[in-house]
PDB file of N, CA and C in Angstrom:
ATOM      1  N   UNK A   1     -27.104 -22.235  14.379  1.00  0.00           N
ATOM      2  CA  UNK A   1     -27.219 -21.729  13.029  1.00  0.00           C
ATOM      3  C   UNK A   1     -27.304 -20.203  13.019  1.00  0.00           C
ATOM      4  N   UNK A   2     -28.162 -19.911  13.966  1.00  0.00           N
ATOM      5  CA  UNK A   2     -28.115 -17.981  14.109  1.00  0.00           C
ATOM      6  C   UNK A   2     -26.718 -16.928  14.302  1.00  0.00           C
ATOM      7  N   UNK A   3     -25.994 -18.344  14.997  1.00  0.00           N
ATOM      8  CA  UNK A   3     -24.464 -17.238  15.321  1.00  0.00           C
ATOM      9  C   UNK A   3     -23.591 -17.300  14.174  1.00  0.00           C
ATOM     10  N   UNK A   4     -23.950 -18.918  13.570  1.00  0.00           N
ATOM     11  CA  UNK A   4     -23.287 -18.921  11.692  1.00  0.00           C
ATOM     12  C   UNK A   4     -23.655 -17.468  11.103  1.00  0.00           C
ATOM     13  N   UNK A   5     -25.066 -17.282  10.854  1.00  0.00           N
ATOM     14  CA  UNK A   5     -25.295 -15.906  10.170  1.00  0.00           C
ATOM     15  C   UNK A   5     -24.997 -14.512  10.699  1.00  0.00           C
ATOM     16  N   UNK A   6     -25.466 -14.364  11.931  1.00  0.00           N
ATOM     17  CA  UNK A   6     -24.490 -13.318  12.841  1.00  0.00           C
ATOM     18  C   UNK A   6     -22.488 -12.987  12.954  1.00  0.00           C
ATOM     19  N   UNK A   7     -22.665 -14.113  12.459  1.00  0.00           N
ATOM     20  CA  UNK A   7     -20.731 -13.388  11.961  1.00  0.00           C
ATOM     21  C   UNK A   7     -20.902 -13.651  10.926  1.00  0.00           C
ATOM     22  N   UNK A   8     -21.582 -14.043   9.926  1.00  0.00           N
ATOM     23  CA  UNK A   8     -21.512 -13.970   8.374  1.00  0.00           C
ATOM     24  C   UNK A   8     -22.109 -12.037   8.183  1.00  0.00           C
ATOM     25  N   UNK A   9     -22.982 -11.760   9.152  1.00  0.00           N
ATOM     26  CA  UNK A   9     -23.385 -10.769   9.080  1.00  0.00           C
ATOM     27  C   UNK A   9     -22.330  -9.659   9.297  1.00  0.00           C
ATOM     28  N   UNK A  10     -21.879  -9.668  10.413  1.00  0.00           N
ATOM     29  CA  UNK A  10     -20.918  -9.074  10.882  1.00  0.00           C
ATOM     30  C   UNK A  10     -19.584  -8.878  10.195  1.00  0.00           C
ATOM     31  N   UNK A  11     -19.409 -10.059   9.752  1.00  0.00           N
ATOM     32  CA  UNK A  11     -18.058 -10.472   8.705  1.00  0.00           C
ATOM     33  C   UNK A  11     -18.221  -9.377   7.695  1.00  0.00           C
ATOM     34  N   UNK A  12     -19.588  -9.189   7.101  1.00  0.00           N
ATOM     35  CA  UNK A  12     -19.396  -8.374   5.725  1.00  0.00           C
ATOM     36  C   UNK A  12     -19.501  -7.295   6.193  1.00  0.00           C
ATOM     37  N   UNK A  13     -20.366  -6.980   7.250  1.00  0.00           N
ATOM     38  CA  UNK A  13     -20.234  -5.286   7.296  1.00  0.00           C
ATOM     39  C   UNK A  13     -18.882  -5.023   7.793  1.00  0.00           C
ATOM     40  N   UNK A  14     -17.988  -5.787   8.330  1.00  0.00           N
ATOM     41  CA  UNK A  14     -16.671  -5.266   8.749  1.00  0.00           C
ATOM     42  C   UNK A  14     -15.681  -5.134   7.387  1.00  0.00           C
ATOM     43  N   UNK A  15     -15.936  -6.147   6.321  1.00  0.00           N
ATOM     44  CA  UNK A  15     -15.264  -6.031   5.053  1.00  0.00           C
ATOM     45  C   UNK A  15     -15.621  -4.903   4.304  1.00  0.00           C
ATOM     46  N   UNK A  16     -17.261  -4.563   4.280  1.00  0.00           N
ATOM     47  CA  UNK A  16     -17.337  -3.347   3.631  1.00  0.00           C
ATOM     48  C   UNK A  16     -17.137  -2.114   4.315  1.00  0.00           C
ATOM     49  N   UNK A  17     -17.299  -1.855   5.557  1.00  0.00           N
ATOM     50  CA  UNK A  17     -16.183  -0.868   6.078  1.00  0.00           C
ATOM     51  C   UNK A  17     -15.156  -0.805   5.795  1.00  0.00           C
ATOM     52  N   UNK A  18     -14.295  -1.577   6.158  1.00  0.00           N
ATOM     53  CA  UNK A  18     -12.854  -1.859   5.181  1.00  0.00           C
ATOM     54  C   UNK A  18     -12.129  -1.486   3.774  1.00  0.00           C
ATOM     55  N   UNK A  19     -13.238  -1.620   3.359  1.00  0.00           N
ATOM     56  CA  UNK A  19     -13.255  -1.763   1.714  1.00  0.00           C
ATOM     57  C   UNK A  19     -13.745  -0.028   1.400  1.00  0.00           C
ATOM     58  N   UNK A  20     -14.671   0.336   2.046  1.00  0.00           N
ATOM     59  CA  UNK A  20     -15.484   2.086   1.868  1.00  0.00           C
ATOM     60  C   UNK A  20     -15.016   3.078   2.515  1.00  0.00           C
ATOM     61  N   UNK A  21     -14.381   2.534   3.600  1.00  0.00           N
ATOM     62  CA  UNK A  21     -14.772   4.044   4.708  1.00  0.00           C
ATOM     63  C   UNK A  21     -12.860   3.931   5.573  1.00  0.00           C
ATOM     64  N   UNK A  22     -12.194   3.362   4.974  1.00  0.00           N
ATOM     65  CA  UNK A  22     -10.792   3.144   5.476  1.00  0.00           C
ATOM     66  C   UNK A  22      -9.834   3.614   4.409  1.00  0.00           C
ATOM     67  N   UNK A  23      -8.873   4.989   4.623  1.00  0.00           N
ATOM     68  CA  UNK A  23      -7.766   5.508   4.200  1.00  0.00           C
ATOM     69  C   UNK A  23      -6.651   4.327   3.911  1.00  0.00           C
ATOM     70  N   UNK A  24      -6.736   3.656   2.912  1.00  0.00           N
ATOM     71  CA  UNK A  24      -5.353   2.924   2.415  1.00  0.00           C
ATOM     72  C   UNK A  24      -4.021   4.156   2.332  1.00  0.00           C
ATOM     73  N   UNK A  25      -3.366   3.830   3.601  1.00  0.00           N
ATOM     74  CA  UNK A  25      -2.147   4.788   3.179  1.00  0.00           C
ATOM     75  C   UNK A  25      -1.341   5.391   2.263  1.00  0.00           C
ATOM     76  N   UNK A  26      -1.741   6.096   0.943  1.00  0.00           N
ATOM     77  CA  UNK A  26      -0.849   5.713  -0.255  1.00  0.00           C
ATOM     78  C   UNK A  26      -0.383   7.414  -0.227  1.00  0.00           C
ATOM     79  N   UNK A  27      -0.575   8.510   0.801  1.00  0.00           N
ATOM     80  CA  UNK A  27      -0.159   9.788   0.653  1.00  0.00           C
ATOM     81  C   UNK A  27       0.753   9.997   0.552  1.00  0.00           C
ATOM     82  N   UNK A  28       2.330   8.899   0.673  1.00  0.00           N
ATOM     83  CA  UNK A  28       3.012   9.444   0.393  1.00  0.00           C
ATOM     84  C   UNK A  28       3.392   9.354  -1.272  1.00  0.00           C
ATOM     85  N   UNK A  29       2.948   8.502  -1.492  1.00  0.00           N
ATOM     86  CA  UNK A  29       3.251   8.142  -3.187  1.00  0.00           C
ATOM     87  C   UNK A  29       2.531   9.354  -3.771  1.00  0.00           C
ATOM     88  N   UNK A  30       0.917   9.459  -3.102  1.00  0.00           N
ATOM     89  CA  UNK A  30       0.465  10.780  -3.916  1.00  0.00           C
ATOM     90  C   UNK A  30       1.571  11.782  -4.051  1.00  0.00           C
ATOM     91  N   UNK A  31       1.852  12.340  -3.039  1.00  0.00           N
ATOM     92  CA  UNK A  31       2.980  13.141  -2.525  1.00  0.00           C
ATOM     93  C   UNK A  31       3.964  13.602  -3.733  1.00  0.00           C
ATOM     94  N   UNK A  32       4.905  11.933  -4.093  1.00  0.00           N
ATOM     95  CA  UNK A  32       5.956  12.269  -4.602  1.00  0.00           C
ATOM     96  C   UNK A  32       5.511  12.185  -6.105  1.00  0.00           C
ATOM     97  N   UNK A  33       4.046  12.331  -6.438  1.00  0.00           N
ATOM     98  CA  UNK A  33       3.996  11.524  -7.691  1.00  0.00           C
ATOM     99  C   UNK A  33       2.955  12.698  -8.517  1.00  0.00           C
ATOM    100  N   UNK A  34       2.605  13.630  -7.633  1.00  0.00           N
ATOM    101  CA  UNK A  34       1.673  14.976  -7.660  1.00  0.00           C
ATOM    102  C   UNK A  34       2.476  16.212  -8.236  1.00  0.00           C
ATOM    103  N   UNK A  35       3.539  16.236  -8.610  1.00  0.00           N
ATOM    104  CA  UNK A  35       4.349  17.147  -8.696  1.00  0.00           C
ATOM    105  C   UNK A  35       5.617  17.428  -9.907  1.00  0.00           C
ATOM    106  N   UNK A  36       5.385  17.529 -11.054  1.00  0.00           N
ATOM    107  CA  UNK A  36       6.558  17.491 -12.090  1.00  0.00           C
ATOM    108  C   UNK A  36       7.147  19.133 -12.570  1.00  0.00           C
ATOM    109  N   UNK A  37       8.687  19.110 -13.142  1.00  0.00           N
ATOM    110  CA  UNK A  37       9.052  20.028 -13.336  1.00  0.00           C
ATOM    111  C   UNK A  37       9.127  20.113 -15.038  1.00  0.00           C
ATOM    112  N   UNK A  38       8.575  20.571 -16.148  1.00  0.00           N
ATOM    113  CA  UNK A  38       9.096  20.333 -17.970  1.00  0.00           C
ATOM    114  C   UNK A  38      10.019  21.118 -17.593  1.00  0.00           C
ATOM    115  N   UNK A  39      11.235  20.872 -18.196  1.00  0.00           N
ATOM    116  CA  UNK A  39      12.308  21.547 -18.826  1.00  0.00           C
ATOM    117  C   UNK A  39      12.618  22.153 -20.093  1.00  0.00           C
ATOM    118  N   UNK A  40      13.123  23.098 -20.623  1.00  0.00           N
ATOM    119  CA  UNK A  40      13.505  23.695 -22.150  1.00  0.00           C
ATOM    120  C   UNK A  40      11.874  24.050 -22.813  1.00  0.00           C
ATOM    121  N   UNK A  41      11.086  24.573 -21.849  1.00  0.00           N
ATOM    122  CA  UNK A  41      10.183  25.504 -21.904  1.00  0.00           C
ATOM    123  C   UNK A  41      10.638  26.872 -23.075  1.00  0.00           C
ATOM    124  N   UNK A  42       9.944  27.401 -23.828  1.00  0.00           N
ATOM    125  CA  UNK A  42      10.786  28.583 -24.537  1.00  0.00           C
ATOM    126  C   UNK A  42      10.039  29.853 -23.858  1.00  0.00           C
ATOM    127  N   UNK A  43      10.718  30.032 -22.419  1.00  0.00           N
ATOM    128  CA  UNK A  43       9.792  31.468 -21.951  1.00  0.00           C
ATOM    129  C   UNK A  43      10.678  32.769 -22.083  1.00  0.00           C
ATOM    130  N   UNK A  44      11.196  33.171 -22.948  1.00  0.00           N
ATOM    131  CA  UNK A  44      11.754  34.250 -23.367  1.00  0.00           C
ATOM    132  C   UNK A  44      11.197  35.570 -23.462  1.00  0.00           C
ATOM    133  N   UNK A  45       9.379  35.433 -23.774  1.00  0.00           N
ATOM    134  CA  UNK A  45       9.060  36.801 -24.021  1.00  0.00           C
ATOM    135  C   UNK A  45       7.812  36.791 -23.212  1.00  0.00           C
ATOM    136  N   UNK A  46       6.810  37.784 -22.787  1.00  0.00           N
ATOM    137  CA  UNK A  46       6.016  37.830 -22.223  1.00  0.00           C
ATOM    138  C   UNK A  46       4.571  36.780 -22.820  1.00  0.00           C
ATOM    139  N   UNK A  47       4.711  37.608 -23.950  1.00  0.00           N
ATOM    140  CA  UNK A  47       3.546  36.727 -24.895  1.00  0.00           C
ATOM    141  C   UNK A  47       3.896  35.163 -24.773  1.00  0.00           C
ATOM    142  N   UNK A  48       5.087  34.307 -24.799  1.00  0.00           N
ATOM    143  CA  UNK A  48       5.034  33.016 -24.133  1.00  0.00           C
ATOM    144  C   UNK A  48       4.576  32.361 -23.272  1.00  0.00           C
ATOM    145  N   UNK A  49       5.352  33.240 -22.083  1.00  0.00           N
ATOM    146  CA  UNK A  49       4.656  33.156 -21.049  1.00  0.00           C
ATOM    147  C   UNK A  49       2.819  33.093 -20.889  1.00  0.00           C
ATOM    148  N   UNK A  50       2.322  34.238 -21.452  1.00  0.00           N
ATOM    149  CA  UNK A  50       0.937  34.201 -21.359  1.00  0.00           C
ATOM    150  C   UNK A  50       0.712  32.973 -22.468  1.00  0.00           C
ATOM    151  N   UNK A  51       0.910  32.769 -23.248  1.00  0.00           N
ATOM    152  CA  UNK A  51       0.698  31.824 -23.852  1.00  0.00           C
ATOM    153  C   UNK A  51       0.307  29.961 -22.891  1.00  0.00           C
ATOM    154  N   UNK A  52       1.730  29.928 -22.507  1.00  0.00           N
ATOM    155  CA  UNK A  52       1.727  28.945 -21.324  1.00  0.00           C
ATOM    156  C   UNK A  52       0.967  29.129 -20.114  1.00  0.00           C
ATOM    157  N   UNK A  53       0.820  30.157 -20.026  1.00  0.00           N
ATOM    158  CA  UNK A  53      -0.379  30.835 -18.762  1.00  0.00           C
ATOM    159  C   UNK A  53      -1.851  30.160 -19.381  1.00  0.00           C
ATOM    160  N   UNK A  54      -2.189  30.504 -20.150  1.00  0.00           N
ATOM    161  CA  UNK A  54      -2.931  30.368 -20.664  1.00  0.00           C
ATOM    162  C   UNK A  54      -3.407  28.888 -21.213  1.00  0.00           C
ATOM    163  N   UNK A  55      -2.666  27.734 -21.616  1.00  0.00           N
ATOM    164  CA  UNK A  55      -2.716  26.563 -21.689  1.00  0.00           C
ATOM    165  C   UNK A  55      -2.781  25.897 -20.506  1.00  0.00           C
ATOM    166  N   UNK A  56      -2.187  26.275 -19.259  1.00  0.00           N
ATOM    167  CA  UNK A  56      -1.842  25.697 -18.264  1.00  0.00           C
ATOM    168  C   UNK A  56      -3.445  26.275 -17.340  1.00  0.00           C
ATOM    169  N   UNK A  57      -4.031  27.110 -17.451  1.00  0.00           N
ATOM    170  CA  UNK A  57      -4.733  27.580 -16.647  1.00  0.00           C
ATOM    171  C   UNK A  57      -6.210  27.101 -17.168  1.00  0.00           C
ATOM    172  N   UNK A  58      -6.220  26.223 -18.471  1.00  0.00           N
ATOM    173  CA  UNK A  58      -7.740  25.331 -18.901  1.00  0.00           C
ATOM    174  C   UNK A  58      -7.496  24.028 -18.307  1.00  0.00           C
ATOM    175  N   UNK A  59      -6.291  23.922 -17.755  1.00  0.00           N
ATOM    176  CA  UNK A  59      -6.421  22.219 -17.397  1.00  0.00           C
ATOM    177  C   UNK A  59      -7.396  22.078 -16.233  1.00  0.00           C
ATOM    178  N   UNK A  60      -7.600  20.882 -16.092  1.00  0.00           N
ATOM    179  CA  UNK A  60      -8.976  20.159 -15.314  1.00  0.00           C
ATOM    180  C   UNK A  60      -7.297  19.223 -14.290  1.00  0.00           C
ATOM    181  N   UNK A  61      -7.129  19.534 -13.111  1.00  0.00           N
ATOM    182  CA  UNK A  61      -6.519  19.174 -12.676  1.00  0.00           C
ATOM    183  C   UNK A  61      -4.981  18.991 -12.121  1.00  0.00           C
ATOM    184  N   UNK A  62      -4.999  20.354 -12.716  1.00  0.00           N
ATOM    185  CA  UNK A  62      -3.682  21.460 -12.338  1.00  0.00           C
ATOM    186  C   UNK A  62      -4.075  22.381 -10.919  1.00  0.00           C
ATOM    187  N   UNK A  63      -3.202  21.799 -10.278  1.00  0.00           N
ATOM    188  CA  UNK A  63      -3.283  23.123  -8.420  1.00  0.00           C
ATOM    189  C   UNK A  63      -2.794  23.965  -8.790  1.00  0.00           C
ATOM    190  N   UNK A  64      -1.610  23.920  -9.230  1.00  0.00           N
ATOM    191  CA  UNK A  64      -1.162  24.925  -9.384  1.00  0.00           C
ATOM    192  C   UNK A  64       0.257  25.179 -10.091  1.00  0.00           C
ATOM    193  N   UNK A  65       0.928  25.959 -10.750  1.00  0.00           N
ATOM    194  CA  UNK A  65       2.368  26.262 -11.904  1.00  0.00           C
ATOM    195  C   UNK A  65       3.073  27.224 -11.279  1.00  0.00           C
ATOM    196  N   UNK A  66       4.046  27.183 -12.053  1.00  0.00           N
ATOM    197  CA  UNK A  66       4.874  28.158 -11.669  1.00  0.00           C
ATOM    198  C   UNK A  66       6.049  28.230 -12.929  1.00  0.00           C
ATOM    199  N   UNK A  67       5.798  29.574 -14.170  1.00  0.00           N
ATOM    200  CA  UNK A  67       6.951  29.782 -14.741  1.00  0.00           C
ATOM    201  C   UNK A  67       7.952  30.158 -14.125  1.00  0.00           C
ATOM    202  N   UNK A  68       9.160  29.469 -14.706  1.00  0.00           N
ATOM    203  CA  UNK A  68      10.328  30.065 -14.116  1.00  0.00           C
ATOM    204  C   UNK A  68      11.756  30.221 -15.639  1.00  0.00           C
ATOM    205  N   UNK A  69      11.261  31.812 -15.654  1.00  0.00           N
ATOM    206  CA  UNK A  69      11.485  32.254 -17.151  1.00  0.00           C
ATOM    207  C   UNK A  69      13.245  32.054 -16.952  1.00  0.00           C
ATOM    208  N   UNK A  70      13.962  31.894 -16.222  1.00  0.00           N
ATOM    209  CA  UNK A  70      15.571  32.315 -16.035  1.00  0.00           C
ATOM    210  C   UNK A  70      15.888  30.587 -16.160  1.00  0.00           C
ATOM    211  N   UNK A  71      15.228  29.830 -15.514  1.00  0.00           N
ATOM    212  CA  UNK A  71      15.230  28.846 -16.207  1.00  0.00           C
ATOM    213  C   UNK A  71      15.206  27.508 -17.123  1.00  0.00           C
ATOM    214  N   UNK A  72      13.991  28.337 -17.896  1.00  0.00           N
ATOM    215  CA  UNK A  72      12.912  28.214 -18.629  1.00  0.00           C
ATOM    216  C   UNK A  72      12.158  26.881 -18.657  1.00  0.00           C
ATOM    217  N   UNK A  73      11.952  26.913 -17.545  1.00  0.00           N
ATOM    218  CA  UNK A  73      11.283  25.477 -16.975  1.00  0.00           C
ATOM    219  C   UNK A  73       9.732  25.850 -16.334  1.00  0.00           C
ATOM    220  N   UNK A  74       8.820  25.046 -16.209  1.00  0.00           N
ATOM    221  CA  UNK A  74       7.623  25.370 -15.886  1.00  0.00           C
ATOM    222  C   UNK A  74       7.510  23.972 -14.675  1.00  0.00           C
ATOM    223  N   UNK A  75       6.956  24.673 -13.446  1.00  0.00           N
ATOM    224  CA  UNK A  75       6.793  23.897 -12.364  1.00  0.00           C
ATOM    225  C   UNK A  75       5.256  23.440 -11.865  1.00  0.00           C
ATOM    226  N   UNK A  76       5.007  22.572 -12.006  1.00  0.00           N
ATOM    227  CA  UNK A  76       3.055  22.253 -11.665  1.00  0.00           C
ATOM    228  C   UNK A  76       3.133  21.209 -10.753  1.00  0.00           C
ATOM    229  N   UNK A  77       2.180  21.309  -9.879  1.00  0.00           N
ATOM    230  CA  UNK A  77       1.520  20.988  -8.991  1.00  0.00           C
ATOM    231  C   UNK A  77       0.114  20.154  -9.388  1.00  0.00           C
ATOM    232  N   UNK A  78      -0.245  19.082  -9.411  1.00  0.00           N
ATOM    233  CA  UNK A  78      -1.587  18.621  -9.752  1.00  0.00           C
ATOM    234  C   UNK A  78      -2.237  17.422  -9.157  1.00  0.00           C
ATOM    235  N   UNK A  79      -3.526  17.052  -9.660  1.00  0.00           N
ATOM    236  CA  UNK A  79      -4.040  16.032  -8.642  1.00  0.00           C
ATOM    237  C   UNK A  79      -3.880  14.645  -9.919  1.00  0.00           C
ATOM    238  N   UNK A  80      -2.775  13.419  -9.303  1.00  0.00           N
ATOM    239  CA  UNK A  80      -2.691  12.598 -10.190  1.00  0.00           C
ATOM    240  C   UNK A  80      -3.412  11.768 -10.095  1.00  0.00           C
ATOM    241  N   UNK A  81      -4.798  11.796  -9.701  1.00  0.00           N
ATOM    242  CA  UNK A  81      -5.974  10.887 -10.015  1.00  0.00           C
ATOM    243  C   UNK A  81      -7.094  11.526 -11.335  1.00  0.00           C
ATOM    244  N   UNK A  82      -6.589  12.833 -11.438  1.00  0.00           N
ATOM    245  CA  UNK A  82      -6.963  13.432 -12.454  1.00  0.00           C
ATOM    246  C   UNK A  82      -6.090  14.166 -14.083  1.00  0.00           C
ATOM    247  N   UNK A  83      -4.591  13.948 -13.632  1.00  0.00           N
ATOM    248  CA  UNK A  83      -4.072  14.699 -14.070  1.00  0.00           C
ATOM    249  C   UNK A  83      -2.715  14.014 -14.480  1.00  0.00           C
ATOM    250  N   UNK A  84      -1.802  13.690 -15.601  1.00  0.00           N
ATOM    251  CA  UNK A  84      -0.431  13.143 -15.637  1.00  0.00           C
ATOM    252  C   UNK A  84       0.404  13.916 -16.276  1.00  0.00           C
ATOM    253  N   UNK A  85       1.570  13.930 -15.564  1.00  0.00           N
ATOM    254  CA  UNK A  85       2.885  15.198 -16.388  1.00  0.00           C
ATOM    255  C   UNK A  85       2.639  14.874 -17.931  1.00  0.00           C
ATOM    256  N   UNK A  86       2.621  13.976 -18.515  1.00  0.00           N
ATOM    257  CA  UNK A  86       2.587  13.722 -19.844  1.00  0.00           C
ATOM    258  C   UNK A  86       1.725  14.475 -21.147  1.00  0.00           C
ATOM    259  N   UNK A  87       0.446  14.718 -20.147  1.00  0.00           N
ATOM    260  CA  UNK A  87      -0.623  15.495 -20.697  1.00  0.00           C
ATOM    261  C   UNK A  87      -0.579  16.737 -20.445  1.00  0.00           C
ATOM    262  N   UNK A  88       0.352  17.215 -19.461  1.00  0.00           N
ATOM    263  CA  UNK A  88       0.832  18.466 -19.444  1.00  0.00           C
ATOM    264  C   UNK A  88       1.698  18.596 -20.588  1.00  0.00           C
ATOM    265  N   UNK A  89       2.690  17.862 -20.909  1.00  0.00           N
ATOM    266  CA  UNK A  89       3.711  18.238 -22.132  1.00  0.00           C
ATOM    267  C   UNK A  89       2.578  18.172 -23.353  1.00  0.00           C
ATOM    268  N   UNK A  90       1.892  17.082 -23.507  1.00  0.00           N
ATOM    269  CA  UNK A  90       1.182  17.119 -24.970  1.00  0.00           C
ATOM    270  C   UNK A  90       0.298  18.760 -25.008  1.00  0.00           C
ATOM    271  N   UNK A  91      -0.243  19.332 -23.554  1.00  0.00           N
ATOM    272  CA  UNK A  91      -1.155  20.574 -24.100  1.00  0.00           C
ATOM    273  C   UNK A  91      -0.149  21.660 -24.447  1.00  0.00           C
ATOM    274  N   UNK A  92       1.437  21.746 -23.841  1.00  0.00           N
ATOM    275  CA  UNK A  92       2.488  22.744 -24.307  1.00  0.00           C
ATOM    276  C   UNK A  92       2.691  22.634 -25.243  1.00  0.00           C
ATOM    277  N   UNK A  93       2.607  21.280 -25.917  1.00  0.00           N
ATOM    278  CA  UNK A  93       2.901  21.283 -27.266  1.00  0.00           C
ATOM    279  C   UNK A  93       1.950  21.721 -28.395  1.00  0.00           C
ATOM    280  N   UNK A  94       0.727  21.348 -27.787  1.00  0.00           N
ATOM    281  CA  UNK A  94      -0.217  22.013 -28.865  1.00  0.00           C
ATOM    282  C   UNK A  94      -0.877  23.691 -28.877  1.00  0.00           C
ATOM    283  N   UNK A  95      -0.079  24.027 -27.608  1.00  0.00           N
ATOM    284  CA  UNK A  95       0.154  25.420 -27.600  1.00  0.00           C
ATOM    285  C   UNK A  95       1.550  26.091 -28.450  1.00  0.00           C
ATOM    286  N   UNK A  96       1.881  25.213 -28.793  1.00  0.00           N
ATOM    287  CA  UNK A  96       2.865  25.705 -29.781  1.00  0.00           C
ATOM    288  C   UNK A  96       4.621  25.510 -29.363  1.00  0.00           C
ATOM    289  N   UNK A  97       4.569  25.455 -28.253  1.00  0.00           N
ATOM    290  CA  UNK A  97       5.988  24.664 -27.127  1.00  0.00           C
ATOM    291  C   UNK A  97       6.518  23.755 -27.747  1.00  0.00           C
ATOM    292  N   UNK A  98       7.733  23.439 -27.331  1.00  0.00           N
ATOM    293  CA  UNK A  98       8.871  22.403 -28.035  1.00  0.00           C
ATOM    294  C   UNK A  98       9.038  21.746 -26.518  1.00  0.00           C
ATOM    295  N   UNK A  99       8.436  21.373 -25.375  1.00  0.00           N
ATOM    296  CA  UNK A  99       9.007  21.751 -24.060  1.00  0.00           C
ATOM    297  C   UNK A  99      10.209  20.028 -24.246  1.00  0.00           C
ATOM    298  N   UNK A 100      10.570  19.995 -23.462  1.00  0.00           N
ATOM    299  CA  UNK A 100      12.184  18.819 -23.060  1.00  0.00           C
ATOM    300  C   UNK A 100      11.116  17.906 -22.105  1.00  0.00           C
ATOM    301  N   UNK A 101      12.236  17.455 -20.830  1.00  0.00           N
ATOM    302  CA  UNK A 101      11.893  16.496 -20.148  1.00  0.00           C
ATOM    303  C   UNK A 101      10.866  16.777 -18.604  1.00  0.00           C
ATOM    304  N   UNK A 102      10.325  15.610 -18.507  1.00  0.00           N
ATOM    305  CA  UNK A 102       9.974  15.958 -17.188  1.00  0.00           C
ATOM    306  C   UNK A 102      10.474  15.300 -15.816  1.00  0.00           C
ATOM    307  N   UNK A 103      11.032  16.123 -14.984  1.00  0.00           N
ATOM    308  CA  UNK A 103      11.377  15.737 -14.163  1.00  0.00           C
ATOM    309  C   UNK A 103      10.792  15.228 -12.877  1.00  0.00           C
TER     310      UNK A 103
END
């Protein structure tokens, strides 16, 4: 009966290791899934730009942007356990942006 509970014992602490303290491989999905480009951005003038600087730089989960005024697309970097391209377009928009698609 003692070795019944001794791998019942054993059994769970190996499941909750398993379950707590073990990297499920999913970095590459983070990877490809961390990263969107909006398109038809309107960065024409400086004040836009800061404008979008400025919306983009209160987010909670943005690494990091990159305007790219020539063509007029805005590039971000973010953590998607915190963060989705989508809610990036809705804060451009309520910064006053028309922005297009995300790629």
């Amino acid at each position: 009966m003692r070795k019944h509970y001794a791998v019942l014992i054993v059994s769970a602490i190996v499941l909750a290791f398993g379950i707590f303290f073990v990297n499920n491989d999913t970095s590459t999905e983070a990877k490809s899934d961390n990263h969107a480009v909006i398109t038809s951005v309107n960065l024409d003038c400086k004040q836009c730009m800061s404008k979008a600087e400025a919306a983009l730089g209160k987010m909670i989960g943005i690494k990091d942007y990159k305007l790219n005024e020539d063509e007029q697309a805005i590039s971000v970097t973010f953590n998607p356990h915190s963060m989705q391209p989508e809610w990036i377009v809705q804060a451009l928009e309520a910064a006053g942006f028309n922005p297009g698609d995300i790629q």
